[in-house]
C-alpha atoms as a PDB file:
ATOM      1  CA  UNK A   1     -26.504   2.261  -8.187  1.00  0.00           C
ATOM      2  CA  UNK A   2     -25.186   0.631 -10.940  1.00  0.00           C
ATOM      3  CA  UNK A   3     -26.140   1.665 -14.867  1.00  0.00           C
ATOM      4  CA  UNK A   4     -29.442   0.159 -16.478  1.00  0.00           C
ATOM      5  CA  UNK A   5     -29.735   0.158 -20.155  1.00  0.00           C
ATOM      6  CA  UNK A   6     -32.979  -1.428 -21.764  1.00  0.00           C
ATOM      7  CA  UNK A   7     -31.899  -3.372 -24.593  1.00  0.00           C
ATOM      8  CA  UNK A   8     -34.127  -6.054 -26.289  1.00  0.00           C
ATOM      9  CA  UNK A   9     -36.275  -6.372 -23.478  1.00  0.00           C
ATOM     10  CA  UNK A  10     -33.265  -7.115 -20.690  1.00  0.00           C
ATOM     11  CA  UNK A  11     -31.119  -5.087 -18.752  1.00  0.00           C
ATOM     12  CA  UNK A  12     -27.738  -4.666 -19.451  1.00  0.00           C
ATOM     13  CA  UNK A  13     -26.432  -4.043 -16.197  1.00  0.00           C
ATOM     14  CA  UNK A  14     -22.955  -2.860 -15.183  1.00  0.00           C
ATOM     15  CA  UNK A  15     -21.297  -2.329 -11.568  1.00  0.00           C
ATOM     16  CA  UNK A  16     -18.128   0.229 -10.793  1.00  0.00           C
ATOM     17  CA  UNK A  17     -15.527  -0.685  -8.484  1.00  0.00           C
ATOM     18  CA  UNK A  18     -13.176   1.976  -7.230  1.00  0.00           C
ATOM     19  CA  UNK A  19      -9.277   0.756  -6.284  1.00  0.00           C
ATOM     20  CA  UNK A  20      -8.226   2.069  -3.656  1.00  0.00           C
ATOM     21  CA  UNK A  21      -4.147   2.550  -3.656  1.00  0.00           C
ATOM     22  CA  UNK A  22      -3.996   1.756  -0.072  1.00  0.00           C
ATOM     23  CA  UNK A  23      -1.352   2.910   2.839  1.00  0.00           C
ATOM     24  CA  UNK A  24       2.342   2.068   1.258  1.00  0.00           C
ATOM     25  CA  UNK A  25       5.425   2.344   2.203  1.00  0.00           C
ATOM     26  CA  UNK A  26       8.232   3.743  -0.153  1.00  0.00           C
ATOM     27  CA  UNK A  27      11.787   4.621  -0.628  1.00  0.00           C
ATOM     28  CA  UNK A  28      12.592   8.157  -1.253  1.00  0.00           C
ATOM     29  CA  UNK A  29      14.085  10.295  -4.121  1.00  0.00           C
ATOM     30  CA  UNK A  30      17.637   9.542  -5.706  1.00  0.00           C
ATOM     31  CA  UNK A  31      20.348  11.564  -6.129  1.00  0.00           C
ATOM     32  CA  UNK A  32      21.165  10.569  -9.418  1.00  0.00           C
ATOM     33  CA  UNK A  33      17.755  11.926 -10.424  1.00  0.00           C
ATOM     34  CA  UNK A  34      18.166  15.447  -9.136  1.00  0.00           C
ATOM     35  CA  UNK A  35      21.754  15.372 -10.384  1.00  0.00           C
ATOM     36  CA  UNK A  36      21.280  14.300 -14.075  1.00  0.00           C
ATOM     37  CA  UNK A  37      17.755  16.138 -14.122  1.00  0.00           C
ATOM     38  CA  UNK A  38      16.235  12.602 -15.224  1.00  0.00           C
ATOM     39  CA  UNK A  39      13.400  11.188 -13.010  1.00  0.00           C
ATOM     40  CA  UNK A  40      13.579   7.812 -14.541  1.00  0.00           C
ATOM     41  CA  UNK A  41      17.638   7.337 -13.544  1.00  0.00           C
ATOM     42  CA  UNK A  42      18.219   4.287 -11.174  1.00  0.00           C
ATOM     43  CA  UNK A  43      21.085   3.205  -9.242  1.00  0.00           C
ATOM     44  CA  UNK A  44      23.085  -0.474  -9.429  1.00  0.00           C
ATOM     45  CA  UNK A  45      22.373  -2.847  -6.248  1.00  0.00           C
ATOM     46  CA  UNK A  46      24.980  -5.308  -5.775  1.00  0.00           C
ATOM     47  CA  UNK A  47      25.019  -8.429  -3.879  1.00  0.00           C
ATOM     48  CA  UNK A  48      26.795  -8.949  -0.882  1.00  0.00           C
ATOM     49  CA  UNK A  49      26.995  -4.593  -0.589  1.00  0.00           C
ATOM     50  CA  UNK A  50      25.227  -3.122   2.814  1.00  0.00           C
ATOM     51  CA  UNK A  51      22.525  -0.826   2.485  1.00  0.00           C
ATOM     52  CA  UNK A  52      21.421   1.924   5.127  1.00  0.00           C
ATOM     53  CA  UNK A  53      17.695   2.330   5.318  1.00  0.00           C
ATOM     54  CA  UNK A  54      17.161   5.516   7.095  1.00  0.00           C
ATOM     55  CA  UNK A  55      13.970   7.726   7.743  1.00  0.00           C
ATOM     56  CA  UNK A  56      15.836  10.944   8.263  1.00  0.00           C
ATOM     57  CA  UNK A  57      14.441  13.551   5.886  1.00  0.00           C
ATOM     58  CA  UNK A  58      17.616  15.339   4.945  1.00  0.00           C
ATOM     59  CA  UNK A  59      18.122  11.659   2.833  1.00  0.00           C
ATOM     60  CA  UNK A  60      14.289  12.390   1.570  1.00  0.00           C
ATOM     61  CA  UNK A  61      15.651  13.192  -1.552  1.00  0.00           C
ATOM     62  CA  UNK A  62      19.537  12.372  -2.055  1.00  0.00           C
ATOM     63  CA  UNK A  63      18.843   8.131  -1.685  1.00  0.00           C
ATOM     64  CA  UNK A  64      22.296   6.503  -3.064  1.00  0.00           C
ATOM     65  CA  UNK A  65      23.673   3.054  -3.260  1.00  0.00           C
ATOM     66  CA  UNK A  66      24.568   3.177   0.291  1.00  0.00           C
ATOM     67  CA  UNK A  67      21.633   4.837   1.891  1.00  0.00           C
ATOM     68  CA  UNK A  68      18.247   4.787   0.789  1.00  0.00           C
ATOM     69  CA  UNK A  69      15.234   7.075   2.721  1.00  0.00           C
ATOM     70  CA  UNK A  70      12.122   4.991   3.388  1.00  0.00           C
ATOM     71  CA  UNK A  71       8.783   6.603   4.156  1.00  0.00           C
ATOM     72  CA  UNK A  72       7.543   4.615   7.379  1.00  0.00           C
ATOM     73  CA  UNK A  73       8.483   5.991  10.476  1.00  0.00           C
ATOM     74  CA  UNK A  74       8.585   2.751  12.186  1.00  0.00           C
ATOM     75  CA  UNK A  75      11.075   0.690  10.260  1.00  0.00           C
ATOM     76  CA  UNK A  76      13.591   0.670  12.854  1.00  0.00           C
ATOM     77  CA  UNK A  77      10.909  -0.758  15.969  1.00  0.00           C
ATOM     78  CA  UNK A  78       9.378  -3.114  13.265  1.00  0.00           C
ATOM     79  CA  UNK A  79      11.900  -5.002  11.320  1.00  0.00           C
ATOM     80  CA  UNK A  80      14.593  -7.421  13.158  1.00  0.00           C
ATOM     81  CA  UNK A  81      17.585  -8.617  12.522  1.00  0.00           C
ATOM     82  CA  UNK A  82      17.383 -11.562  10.007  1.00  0.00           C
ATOM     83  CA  UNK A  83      14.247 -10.031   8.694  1.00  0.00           C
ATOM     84  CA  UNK A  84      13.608  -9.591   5.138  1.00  0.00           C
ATOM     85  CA  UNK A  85      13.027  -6.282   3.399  1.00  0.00           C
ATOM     86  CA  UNK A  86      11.762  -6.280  -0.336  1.00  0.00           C
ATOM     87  CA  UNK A  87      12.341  -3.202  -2.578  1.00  0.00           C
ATOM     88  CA  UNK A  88      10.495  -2.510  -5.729  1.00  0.00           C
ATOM     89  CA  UNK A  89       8.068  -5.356  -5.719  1.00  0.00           C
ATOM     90  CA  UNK A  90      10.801  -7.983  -4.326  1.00  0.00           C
ATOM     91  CA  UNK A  91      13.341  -6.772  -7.422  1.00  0.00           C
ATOM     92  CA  UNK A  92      16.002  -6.792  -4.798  1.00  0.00           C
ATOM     93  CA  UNK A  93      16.065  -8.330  -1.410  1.00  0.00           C
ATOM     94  CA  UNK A  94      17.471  -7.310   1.946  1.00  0.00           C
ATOM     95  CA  UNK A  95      18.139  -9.047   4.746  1.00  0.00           C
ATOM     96  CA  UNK A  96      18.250  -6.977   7.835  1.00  0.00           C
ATOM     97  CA  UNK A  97      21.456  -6.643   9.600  1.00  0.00           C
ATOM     98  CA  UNK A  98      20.725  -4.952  12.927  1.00  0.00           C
ATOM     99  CA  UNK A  99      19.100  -2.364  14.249  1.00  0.00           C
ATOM    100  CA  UNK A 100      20.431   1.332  15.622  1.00  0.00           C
ATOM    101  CA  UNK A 101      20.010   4.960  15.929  1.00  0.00           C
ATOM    102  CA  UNK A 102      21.656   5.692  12.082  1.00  0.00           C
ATOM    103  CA  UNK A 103      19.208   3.200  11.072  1.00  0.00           C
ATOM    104  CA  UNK A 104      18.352  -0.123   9.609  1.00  0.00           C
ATOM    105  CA  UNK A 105      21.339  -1.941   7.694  1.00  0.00           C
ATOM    106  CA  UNK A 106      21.024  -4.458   5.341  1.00  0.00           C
ATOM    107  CA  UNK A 107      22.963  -7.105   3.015  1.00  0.00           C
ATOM    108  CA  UNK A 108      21.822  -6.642  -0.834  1.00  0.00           C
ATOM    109  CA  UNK A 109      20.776 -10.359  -1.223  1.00  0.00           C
ATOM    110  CA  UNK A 110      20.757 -10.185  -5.007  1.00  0.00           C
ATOM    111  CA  UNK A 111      21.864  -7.236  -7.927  1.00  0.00           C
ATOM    112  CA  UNK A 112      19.410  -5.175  -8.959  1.00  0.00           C
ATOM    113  CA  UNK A 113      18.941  -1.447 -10.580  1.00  0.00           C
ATOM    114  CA  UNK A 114      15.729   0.262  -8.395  1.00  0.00           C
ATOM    115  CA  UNK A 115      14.634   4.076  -9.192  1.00  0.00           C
ATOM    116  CA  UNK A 116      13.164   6.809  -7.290  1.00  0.00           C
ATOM    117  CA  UNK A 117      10.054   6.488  -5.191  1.00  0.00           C
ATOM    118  CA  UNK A 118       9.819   2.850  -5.278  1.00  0.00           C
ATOM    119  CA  UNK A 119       7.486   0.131  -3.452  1.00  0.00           C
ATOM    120  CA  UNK A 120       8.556  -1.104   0.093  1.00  0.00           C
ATOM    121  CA  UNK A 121       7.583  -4.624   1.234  1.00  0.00           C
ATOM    122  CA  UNK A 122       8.080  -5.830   4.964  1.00  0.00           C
ATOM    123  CA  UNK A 123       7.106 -10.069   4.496  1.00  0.00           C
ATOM    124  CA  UNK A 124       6.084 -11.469   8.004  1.00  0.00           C
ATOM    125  CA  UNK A 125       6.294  -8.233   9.662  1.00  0.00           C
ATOM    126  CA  UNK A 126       3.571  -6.460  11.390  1.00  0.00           C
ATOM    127  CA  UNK A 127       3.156  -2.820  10.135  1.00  0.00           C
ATOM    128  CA  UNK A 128       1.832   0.251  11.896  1.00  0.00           C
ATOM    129  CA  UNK A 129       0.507   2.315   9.237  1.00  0.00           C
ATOM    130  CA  UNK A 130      -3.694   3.775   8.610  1.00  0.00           C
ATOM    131  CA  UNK A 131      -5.942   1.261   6.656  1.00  0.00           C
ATOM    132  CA  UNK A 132      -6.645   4.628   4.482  1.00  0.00           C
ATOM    133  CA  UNK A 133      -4.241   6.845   3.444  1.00  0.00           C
ATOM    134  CA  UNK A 134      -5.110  10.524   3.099  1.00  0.00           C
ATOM    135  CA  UNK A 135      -5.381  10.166  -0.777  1.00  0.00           C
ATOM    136  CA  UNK A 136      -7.708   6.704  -0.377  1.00  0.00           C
ATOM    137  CA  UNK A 137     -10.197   9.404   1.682  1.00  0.00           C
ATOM    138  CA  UNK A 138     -10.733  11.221  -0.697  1.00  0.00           C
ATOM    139  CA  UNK A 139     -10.948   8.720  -3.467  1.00  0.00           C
ATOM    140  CA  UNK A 140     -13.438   6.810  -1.743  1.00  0.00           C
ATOM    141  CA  UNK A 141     -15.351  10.153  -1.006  1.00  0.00           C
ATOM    142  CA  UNK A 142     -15.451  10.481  -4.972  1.00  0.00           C
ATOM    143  CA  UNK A 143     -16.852   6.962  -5.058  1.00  0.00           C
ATOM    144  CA  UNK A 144     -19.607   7.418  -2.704  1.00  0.00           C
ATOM    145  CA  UNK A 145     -20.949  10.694  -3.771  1.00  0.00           C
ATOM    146  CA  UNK A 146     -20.265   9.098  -7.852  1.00  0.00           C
ATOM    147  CA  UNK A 147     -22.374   6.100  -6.477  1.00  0.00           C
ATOM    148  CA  UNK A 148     -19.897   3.555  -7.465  1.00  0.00           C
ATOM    149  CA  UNK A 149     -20.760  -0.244  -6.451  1.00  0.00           C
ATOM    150  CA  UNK A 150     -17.924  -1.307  -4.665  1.00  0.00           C
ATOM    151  CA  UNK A 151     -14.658  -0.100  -2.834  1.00  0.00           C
ATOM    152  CA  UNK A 152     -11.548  -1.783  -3.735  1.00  0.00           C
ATOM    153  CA  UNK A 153      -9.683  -1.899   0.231  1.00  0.00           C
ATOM    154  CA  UNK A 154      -5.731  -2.125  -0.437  1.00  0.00           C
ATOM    155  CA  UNK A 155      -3.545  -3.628   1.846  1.00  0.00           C
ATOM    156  CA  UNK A 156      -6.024  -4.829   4.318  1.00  0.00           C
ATOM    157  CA  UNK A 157      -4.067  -6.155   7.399  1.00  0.00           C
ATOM    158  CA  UNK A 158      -7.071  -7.626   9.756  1.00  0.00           C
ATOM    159  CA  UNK A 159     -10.477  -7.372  10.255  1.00  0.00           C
ATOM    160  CA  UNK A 160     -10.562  -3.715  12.210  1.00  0.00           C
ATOM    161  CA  UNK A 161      -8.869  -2.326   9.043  1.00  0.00           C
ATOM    162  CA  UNK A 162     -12.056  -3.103   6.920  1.00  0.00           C
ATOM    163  CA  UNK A 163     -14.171  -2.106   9.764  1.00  0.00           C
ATOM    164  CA  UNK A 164     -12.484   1.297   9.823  1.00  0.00           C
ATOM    165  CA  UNK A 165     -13.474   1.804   6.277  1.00  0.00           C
ATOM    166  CA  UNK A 166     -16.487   0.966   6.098  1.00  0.00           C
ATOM    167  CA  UNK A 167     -16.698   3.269   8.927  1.00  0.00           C
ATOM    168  CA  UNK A 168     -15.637   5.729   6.970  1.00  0.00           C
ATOM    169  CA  UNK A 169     -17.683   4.800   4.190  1.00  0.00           C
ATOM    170  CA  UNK A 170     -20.879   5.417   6.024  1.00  0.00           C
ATOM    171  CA  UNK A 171     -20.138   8.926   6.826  1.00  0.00           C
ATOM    172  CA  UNK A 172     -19.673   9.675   3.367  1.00  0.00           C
ATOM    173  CA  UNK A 173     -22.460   8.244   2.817  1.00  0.00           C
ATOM    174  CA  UNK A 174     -24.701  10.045   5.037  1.00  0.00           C
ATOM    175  CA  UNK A 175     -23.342  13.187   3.643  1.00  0.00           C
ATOM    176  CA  UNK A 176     -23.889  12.000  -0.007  1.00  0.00           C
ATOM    177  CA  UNK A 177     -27.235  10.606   0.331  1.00  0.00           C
ATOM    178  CA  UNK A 178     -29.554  11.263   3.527  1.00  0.00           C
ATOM    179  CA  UNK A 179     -31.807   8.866   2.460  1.00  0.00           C
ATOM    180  CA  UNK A 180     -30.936   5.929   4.845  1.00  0.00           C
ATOM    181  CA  UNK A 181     -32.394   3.132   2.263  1.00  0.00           C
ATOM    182  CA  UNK A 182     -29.709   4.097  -0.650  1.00  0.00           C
ATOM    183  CA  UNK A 183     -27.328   1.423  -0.447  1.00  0.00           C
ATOM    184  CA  UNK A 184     -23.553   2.261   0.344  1.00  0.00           C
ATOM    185  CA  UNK A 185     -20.884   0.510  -1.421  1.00  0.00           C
ATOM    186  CA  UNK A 186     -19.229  -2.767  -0.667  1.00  0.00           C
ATOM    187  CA  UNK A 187     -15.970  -3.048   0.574  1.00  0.00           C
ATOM    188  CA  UNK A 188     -14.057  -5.832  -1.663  1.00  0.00           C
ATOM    189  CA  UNK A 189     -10.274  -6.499   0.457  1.00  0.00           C
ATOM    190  CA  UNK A 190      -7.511  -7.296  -1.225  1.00  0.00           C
ATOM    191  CA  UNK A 191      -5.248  -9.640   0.953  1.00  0.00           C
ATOM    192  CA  UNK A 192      -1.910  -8.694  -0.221  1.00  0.00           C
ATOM    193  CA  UNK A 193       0.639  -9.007   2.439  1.00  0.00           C
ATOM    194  CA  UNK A 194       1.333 -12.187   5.537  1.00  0.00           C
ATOM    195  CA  UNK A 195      -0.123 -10.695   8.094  1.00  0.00           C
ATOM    196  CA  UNK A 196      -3.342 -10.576   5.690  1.00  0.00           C
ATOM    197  CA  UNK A 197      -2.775 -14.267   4.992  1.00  0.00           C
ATOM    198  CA  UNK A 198      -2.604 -14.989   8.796  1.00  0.00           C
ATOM    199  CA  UNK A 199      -5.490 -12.764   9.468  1.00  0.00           C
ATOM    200  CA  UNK A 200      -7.855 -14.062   6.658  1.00  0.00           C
ATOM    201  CA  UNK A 201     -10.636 -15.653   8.634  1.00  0.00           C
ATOM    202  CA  UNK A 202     -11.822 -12.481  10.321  1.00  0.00           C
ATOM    203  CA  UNK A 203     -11.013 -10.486   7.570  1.00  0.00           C
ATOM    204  CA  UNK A 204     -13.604 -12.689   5.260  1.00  0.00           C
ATOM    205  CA  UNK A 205     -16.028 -12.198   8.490  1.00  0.00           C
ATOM    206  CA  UNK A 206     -16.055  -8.420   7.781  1.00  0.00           C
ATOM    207  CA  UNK A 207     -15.667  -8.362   4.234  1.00  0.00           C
ATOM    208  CA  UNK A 208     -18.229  -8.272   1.193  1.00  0.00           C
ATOM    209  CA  UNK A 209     -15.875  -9.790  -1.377  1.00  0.00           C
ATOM    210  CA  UNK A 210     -12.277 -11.119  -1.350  1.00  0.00           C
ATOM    211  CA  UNK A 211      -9.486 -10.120  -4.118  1.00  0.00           C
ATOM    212  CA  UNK A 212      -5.740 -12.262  -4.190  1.00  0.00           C
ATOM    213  CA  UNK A 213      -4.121  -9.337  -5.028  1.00  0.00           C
ATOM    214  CA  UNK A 214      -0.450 -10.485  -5.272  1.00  0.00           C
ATOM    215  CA  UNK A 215       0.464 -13.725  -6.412  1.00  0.00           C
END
């Protein structure tokens, strides 16, 4: 599956690996964005302020400085109090205050400015979320029937997750290439998150390749 190209009596051979973007978990829109027409406008975090982390979806779109939407639907049965939440790739950190029926509230640990849409990160919590997102489906439907070399698996949480996938992979694969003998590709996970870490032995197990995704 990968390219050949005879040059001076070797071959120049070159493998594809598709990334995957994985399940996530995000914060919503911002109001400042719909009100100033600018998708790139932020907000000001400041330290010591409380923060409402909500997953109603009439805050989908109007996030503020005092309540932010999140996508997951399970925040509120998987973070505790004392926990740690980490927007924006850890730019500002939470710590959970408790736990109720408006929400999750939290004390802004540090200042910070965040924007729209931005990255969600739950350290030491166990998530409940797919191993493929609808999106990752399709994209590793592209790299199947495209013949690509390897699958890029994002966010890989334990062994079943890869398992999963390369169920998935399979039935691409039969659909792409009915000939039994044509190799699928191979799954490379990228341990990105604690439970990852804690789950690394049987994730190697399952695994073709390993990729330290976050530092």
């Amino acid at each position: 599956s990968v390219g050949v190209e005879q040059s001076g009596g070797y071959n120049n051979l070159r493998a594809i690996l598709a990334d995957t973007k994985g399940p996530e978990i995000r914060t919503g829109g911002l109001q400042v964005c719909a009100d100033t027409g600018d998708k790139r406008a932020k907000i000001a975090l400041l330290t010591g302020e409380e923060l409402l982390l909500v997953h109603d979806e009439k805050f989908a779109d109007s996030g503020d400085e005092k309540t932010l939407y999140v996508t997951y639907p399970s925040l509120d049965s998987t973070v505790i109090p004392g926990g740690t939440v980490l927007l924006d790739d850890g730019a500002v950190r939470l710590t959970v205050i408790s736990v109720g029926p408006e929400g999750v509230r939290c004390t802004i640990e540090n200042d910070g400015e965040i924007g729209a849409r931005r990255g969600v990160n739950l350290p030491g919590m166990q998530v409940d979320l797919p191993p493929l997102s609808s999106k990752d489906k399709v994209d590793v439907k592209y790299a199947v029937e495209k013949d690509m070399d390897f699958v890029a698996a994002s966010f890989v949480r334990k062994a079943a997750d890869v398992e999963e996938i390369r169920e998935y992979i399979a039935e691409c694969q039969a659909s792409a290439f009915p000939d039994a003998a044509h190799p699928p590709p191979l799954i490379i996970s990228k341990i990105e998150s604690t439970e990852a870490l804690d789950n690394l032995d049987e994730i190697i197990a399952v695994s073709d390749g390993i990729m330290v995704a976050r530092g």
